[in-house]
Protein backbone atom coordinates (compact mmCIF):
# COMPACT_ATOMS: atom_id res chain seq x y z
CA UNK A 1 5.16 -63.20 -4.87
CA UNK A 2 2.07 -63.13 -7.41
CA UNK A 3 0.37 -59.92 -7.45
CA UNK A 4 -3.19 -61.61 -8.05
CA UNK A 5 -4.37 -61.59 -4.26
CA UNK A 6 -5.53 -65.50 -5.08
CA UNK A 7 -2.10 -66.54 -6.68
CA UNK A 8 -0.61 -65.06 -3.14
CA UNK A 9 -2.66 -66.89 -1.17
CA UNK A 10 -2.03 -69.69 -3.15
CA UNK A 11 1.31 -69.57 -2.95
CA UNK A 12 1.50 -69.10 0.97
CA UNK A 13 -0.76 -72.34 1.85
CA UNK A 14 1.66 -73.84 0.02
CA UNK A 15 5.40 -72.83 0.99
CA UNK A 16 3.28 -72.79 4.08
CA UNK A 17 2.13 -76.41 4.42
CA UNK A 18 2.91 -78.43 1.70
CA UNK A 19 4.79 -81.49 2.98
CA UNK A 20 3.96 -80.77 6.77
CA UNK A 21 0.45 -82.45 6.94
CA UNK A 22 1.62 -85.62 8.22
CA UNK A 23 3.39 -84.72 11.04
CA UNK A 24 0.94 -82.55 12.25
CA UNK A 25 -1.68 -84.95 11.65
CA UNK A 26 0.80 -87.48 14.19
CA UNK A 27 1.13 -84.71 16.61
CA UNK A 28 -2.45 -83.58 16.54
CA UNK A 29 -1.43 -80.04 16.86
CA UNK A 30 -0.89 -77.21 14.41
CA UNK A 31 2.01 -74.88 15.05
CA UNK A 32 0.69 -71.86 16.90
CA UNK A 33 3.07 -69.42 14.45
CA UNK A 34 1.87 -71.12 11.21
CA UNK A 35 -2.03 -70.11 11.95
CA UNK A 36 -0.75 -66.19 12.84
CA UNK A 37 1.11 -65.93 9.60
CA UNK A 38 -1.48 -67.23 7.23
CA UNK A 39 -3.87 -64.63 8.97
CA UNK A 40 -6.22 -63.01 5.84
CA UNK A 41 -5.82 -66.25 4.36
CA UNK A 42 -8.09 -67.85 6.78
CA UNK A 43 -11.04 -65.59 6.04
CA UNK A 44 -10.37 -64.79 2.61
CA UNK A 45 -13.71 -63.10 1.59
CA UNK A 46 -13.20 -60.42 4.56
CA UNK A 47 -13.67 -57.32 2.53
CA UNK A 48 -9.90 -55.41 1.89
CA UNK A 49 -10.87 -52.66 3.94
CA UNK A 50 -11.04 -54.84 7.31
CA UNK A 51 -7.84 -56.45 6.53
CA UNK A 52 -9.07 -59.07 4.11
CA UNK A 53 -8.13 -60.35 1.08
CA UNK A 54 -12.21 -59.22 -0.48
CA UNK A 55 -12.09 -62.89 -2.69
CA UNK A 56 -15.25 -64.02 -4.47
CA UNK A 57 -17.00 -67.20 -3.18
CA UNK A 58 -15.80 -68.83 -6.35
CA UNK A 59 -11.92 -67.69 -5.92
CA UNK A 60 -11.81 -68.37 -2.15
CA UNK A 61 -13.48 -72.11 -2.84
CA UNK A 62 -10.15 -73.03 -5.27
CA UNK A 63 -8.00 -71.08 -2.29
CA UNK A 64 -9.78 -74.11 0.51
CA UNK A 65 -9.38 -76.76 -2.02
CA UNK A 66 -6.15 -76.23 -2.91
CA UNK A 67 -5.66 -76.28 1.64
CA UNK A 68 -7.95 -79.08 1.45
CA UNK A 69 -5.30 -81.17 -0.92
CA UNK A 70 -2.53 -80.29 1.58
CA UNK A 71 -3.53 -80.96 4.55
CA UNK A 72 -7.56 -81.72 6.22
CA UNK A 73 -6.89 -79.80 9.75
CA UNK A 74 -5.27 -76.50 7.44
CA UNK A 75 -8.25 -76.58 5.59
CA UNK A 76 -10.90 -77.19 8.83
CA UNK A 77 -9.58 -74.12 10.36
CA UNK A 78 -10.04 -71.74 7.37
CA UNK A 79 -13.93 -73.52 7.27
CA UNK A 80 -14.11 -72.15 10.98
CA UNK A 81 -12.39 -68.63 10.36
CA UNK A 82 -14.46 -68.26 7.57
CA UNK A 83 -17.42 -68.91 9.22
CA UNK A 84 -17.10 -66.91 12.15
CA UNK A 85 -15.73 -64.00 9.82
CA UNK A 86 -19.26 -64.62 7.74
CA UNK A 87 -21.33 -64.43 10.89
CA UNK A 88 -20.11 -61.55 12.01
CA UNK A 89 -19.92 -59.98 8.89
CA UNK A 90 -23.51 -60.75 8.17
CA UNK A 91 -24.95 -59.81 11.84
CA UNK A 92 -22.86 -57.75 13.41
CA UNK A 93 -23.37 -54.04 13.11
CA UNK A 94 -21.01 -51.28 11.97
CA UNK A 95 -19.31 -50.82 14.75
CA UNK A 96 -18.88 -55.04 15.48
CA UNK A 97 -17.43 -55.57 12.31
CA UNK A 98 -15.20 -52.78 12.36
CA UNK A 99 -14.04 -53.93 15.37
CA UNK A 100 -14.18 -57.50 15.47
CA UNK A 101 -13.17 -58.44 11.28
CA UNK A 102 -9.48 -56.57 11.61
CA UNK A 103 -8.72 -59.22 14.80
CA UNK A 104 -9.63 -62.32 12.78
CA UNK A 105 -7.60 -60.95 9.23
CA UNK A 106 -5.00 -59.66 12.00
CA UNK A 107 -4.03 -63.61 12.85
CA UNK A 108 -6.66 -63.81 15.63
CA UNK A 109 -8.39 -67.00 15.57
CA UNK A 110 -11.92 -67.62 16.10
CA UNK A 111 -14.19 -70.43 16.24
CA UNK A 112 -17.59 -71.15 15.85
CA UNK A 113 -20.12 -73.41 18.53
CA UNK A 114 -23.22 -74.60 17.48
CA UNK A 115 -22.98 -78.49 18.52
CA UNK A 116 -23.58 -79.34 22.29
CA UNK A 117 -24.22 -83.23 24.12
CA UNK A 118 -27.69 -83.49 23.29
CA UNK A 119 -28.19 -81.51 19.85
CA UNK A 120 -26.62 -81.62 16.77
CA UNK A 121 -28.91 -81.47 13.54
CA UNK A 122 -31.59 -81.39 15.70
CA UNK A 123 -31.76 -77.32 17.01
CA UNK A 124 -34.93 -77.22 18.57
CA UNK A 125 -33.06 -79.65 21.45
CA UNK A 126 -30.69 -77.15 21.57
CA UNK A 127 -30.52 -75.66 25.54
CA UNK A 128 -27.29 -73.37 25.72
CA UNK A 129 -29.00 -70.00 27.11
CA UNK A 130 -28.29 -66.05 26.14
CA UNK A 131 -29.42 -63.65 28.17
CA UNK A 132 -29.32 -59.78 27.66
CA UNK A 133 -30.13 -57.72 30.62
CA UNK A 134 -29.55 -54.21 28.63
CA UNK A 135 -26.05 -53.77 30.04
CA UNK A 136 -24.62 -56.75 29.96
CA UNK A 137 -25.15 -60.31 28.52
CA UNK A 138 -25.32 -63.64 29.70
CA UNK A 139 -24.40 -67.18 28.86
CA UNK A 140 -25.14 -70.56 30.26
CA UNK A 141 -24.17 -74.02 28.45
CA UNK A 142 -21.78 -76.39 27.14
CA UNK A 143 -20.49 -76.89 23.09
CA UNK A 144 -19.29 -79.78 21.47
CA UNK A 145 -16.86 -80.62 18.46
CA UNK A 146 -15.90 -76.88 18.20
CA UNK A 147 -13.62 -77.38 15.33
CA UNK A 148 -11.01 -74.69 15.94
CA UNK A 149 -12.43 -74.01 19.30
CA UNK A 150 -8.44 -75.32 21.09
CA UNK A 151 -6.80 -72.57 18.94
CA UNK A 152 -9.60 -69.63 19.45
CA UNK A 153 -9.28 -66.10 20.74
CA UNK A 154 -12.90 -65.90 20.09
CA UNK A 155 -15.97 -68.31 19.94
CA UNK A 156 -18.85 -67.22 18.15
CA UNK A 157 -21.46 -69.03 20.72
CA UNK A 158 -25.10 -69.42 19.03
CA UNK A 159 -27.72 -70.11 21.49
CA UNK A 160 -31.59 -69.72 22.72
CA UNK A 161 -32.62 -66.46 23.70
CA UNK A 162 -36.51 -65.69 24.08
CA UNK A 163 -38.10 -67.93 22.20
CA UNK A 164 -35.71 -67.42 19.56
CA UNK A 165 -31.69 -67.11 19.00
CA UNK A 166 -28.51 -65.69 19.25
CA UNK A 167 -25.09 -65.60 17.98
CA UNK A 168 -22.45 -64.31 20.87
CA UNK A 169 -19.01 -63.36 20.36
CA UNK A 170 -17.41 -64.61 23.44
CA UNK A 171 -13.44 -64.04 24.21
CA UNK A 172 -12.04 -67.90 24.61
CA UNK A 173 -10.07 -66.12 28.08
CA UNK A 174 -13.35 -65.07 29.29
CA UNK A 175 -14.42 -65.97 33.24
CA UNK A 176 -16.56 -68.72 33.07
CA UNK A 177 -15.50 -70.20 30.00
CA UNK A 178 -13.59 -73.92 29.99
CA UNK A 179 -12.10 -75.24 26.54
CA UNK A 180 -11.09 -78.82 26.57
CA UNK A 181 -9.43 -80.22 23.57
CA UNK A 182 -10.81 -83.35 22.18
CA UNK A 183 -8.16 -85.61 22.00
CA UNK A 184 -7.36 -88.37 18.93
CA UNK A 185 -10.22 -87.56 17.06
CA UNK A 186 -11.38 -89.95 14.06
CA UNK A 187 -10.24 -86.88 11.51
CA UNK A 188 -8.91 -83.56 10.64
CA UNK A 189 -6.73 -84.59 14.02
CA UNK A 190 -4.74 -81.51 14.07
CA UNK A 191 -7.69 -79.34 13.59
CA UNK A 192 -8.42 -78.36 17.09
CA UNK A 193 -11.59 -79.78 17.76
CA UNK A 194 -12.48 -79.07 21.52
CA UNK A 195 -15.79 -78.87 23.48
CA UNK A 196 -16.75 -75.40 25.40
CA UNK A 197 -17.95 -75.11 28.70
CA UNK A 198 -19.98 -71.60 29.29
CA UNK A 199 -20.60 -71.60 33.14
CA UNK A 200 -22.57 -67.99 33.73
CA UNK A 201 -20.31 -65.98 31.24
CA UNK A 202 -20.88 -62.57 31.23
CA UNK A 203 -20.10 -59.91 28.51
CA UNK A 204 -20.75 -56.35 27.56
CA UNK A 205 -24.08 -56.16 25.44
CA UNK A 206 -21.83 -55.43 22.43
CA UNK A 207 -20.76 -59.20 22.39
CA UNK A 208 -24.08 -59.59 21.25
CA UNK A 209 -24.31 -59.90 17.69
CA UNK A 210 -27.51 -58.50 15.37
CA UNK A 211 -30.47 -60.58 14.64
CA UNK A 212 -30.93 -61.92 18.20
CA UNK A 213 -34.53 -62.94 18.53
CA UNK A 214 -34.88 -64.49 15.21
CA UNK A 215 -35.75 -68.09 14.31
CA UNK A 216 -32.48 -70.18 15.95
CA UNK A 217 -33.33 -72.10 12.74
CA UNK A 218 -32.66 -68.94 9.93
CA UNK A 219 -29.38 -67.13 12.26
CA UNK A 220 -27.77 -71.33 12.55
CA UNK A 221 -28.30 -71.64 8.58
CA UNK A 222 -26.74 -68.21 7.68
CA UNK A 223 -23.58 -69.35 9.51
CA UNK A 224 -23.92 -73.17 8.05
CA UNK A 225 -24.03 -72.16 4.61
CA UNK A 226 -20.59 -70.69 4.47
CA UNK A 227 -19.55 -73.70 6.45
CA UNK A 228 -21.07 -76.37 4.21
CA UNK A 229 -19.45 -74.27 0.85
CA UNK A 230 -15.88 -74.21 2.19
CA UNK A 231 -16.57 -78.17 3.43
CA UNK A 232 -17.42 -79.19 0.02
CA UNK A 233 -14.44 -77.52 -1.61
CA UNK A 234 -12.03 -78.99 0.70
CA UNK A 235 -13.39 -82.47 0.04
CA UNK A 236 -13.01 -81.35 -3.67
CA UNK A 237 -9.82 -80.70 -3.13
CA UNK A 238 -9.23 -83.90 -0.98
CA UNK A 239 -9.99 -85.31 -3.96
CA UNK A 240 -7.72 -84.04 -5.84
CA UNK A 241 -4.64 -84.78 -3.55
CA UNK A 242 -6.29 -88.54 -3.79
CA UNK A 243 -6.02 -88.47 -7.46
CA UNK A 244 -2.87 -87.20 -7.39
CA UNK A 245 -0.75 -89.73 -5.08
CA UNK A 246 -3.01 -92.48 -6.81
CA UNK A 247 -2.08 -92.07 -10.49
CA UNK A 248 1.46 -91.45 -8.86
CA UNK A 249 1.48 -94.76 -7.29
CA UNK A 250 -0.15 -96.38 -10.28
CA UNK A 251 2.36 -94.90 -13.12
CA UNK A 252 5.45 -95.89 -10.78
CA UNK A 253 4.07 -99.46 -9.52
CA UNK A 254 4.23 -102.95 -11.69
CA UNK A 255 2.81 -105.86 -11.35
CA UNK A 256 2.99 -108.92 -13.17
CA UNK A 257 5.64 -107.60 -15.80
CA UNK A 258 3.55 -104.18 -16.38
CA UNK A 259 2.65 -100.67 -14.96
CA UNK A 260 -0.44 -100.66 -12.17
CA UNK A 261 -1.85 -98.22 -14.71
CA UNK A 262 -2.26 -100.88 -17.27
CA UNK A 263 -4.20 -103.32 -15.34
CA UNK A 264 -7.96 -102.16 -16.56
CA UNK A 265 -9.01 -102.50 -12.93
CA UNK A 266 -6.63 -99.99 -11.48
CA UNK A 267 -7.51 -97.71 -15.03
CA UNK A 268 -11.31 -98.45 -13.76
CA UNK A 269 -10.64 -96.78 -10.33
CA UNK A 270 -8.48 -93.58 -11.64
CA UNK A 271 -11.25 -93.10 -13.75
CA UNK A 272 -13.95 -93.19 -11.41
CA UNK A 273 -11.65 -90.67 -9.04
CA UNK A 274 -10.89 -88.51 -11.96
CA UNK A 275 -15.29 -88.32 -12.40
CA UNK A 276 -15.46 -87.80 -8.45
CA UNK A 277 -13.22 -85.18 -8.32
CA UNK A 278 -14.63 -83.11 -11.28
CA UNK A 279 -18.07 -83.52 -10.27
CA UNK A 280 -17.36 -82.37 -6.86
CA UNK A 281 -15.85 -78.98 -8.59
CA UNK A 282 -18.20 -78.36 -10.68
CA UNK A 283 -21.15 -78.58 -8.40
CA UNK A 284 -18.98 -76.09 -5.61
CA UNK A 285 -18.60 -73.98 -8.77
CA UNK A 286 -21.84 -73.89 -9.24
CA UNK A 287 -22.76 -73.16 -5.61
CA UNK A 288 -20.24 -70.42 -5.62
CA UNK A 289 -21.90 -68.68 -8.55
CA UNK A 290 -25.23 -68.84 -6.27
CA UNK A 291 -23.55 -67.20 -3.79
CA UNK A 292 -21.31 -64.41 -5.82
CA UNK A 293 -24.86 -63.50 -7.48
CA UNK A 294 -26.98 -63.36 -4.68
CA UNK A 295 -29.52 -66.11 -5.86
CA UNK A 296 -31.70 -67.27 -2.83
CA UNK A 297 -31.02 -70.59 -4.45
CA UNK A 298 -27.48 -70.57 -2.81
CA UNK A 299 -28.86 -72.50 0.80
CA UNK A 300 -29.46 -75.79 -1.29
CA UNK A 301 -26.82 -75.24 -4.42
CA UNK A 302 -25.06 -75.49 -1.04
CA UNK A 303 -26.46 -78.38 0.36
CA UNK A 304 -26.31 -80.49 -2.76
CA UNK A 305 -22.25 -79.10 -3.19
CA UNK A 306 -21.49 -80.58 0.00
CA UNK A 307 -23.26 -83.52 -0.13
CA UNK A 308 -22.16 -84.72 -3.00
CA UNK A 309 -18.87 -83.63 -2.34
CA UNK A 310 -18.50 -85.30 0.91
CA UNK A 311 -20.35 -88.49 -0.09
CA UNK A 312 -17.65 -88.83 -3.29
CA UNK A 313 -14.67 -87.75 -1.02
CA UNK A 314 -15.50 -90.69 1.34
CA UNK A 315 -16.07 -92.98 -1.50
CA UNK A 316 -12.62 -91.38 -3.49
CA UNK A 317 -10.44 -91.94 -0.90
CA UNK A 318 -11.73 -95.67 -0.33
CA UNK A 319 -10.84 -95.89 -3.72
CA UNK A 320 -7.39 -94.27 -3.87
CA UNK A 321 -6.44 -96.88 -0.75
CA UNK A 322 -7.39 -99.52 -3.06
CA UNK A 323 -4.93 -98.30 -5.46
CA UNK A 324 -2.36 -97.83 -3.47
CA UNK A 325 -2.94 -101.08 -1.13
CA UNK A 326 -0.56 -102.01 1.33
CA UNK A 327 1.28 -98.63 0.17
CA UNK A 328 -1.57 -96.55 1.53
CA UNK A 329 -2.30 -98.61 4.65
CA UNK A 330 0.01 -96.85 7.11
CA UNK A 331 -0.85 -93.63 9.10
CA UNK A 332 1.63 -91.30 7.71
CA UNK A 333 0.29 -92.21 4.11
CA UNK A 334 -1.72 -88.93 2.48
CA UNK A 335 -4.22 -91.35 1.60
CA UNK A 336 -5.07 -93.31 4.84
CA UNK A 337 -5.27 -89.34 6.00
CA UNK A 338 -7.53 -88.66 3.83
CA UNK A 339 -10.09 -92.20 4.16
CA UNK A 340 -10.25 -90.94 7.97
CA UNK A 341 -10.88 -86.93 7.55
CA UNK A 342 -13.14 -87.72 4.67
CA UNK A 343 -15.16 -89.91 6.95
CA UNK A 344 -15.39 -86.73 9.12
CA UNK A 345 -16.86 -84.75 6.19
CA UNK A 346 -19.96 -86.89 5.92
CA UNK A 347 -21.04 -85.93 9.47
CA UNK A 348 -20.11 -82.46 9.86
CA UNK A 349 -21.83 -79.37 8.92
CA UNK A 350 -25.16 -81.67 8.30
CA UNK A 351 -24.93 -85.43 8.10
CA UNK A 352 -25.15 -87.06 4.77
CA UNK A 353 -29.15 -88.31 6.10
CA UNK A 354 -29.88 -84.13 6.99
CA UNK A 355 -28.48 -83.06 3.40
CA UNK A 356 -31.08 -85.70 2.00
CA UNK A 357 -34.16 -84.66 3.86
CA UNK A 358 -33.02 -81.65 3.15
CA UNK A 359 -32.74 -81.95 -0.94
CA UNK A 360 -35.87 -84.36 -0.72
CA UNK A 361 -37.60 -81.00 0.50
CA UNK A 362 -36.64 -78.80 -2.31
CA UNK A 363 -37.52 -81.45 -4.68
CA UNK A 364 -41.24 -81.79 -3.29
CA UNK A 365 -41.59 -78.40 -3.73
CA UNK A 366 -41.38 -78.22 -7.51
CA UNK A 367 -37.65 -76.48 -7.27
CA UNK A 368 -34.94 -76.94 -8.89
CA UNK A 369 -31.36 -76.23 -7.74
């Protein structure tokens, strides 16, 4: 194996999953042993001395595309590690992290709830309630689209508490709690998607992670902004996998006495693909660099990343079906895969419409991102 921990990663998503997406995709599961033995490779910026492989934003984001051009659920779940590693990792104290970051590098899987029936963008119509009575803590609600949430030892719950919020770490075995997987979802089918039922929960205080109290608002968009980063650099990779089986099927396909490829139609779509796909990089590049450097631009070099990455995934993998026509039309194809988790990405993590209020906000303010 490489020694370069990114070339090792690398190389275990892919002798890992490469070739295996489809018929996990059909089955809508993921193999219980393949998620234990990519363990560190889940939450790849965990620091090296919790287990982790200590990756930059910038190396981790080629480590999720390169998931992201294998296989959509893969590539969901590491979002979801990732994002519960980040949470913790950025509230928990000393003693949480120590504790908690060595299960999820250690092949323990966590997920993250934020959604529930009646709020999605919208958090202030968000009513799961946290309680802390000083020795214990308390939770009341029920979470929806929970990607990961089927597979999860742990749920980082966020919820009100006061007149503010709170991020819980709550053990998926717990009394009180009820997972239900969501079955034949529209994308990502294999990702685990489930919805949480929290029916008086009760946990030691130390579930409780820092920050409780604070603006639901700020401790939701620490947690998003990992999630949005790894989302766009799967759809850039998504891309990528689309370019890939489309230039394939457009080298090895004639029609009318000549290659696909020479038709200036078909050379019209690879081209636009081939723009889609290096746009999408190059803005997660530079969102990446936001984050590595600590800029407090890195919330909206975020938001524009996965918007545009999302909106030109969607639009990409129309495009690659085109290509490939009839060829692409069945389920098992990589690129009718693709058209449907794409889809996916335009809703999650902030809906196209929220990442264009949002970017319409930072532009009225004289910003730039």
């Amino acid at each position: 194996m490489p020694a370069d921990p990114l070339a090792r990663a690398t190389a275990l998503i892919t002798e890992l999953v490469e070739g295996r997406a489809e018929e996990w995709d059909q089955a809508g599961l993921l193999p219980p042993e393949l998620l234990g033995k990519l363990g560190p490779v889940l939450c790849a910026q965990v620091a090296t001395e919790h287990g982790g492989l200590g990756l930059s934003s910038r190396d981790n984001g080629e480590l999720t595309a390169h998931a992201g051009s294998l296989c959509g659920s893969v590539r969901s779940v590491m979002t979801s590690q990732g994002m519960a590693a980040w949470t913790i990792q950025r509230l928990g104290d000393p003693s949480q992290r120590a504790r908690l970051l060595p299960k999820l590098t250690g092949g323990e899987l966590a997920a993250v709830a934020f959604s529930e029936p009646g709020a999605g963008s919208d958090l202030s119509a968000m009513t799961t309630r946290i309680h802390d009575d000083g020795g214990s803590v308390e939770l009341d609600g029920r979470k929806v689209w929970v990607t990961g949430g089927y597979y999860a030892d742990l749920i980082v719950v966020f919820g009100r508490y006061g007149d503010g919020g709170a991020a819980v770490v709550v053990p998926a075995d717990a009394p009180g709690v009820r997972v239900r997987r969501i079955p034949d979802p529209l994308g990502c089918r294999a990702a685990g998607h489930a919805e949480v039922e929290l029916d008086s929960v009760r946990l030691p205080a130390d579930s409780l992670l820092g920050g409780a109290g604070q603006s639901l608002s700020l401790l939701v968009t620490s947690a998003l902004t990992y999630g949005r980063l790894s989302v766009a650099w799967g759809c850039a990779g998504m891309l990528r996998g689309c370019l890939a089986a489309a230039t394939s099927h457009a080298r090895s396909r004639s029609q009318f006495g000549k290659p696909l490829a020479d038709h200036q139609l078909v050379s019209g779509h690879l081209g636009r693909l081939l723009i889609a796909e290096q746009v999408s990089a190059r803005v997660c590049e530079h969102a990446s660099d936001h984050w590595d450097s600590g800029s407090p631009d890195v919330v909206m070099t975020t938001v524009l990343a996965k918007h545009v990455s999302a909106v030109n995934a969607a639009a990409g993998a129309s495009t690659a079906a085109q290509v490939l026509a009839s060829a692409g039309a069945h389920a098992a194809s990589p690129v009718a895969r693709a058209y449907r988790d794409a889809k996916l990405m335009e809703i999650i993590e902030g809906t196209n419409e929220l990442c264009l209020v949002m970017l319409a906000g930072h532009a009225l303010s004289g910003a730039r991102p």
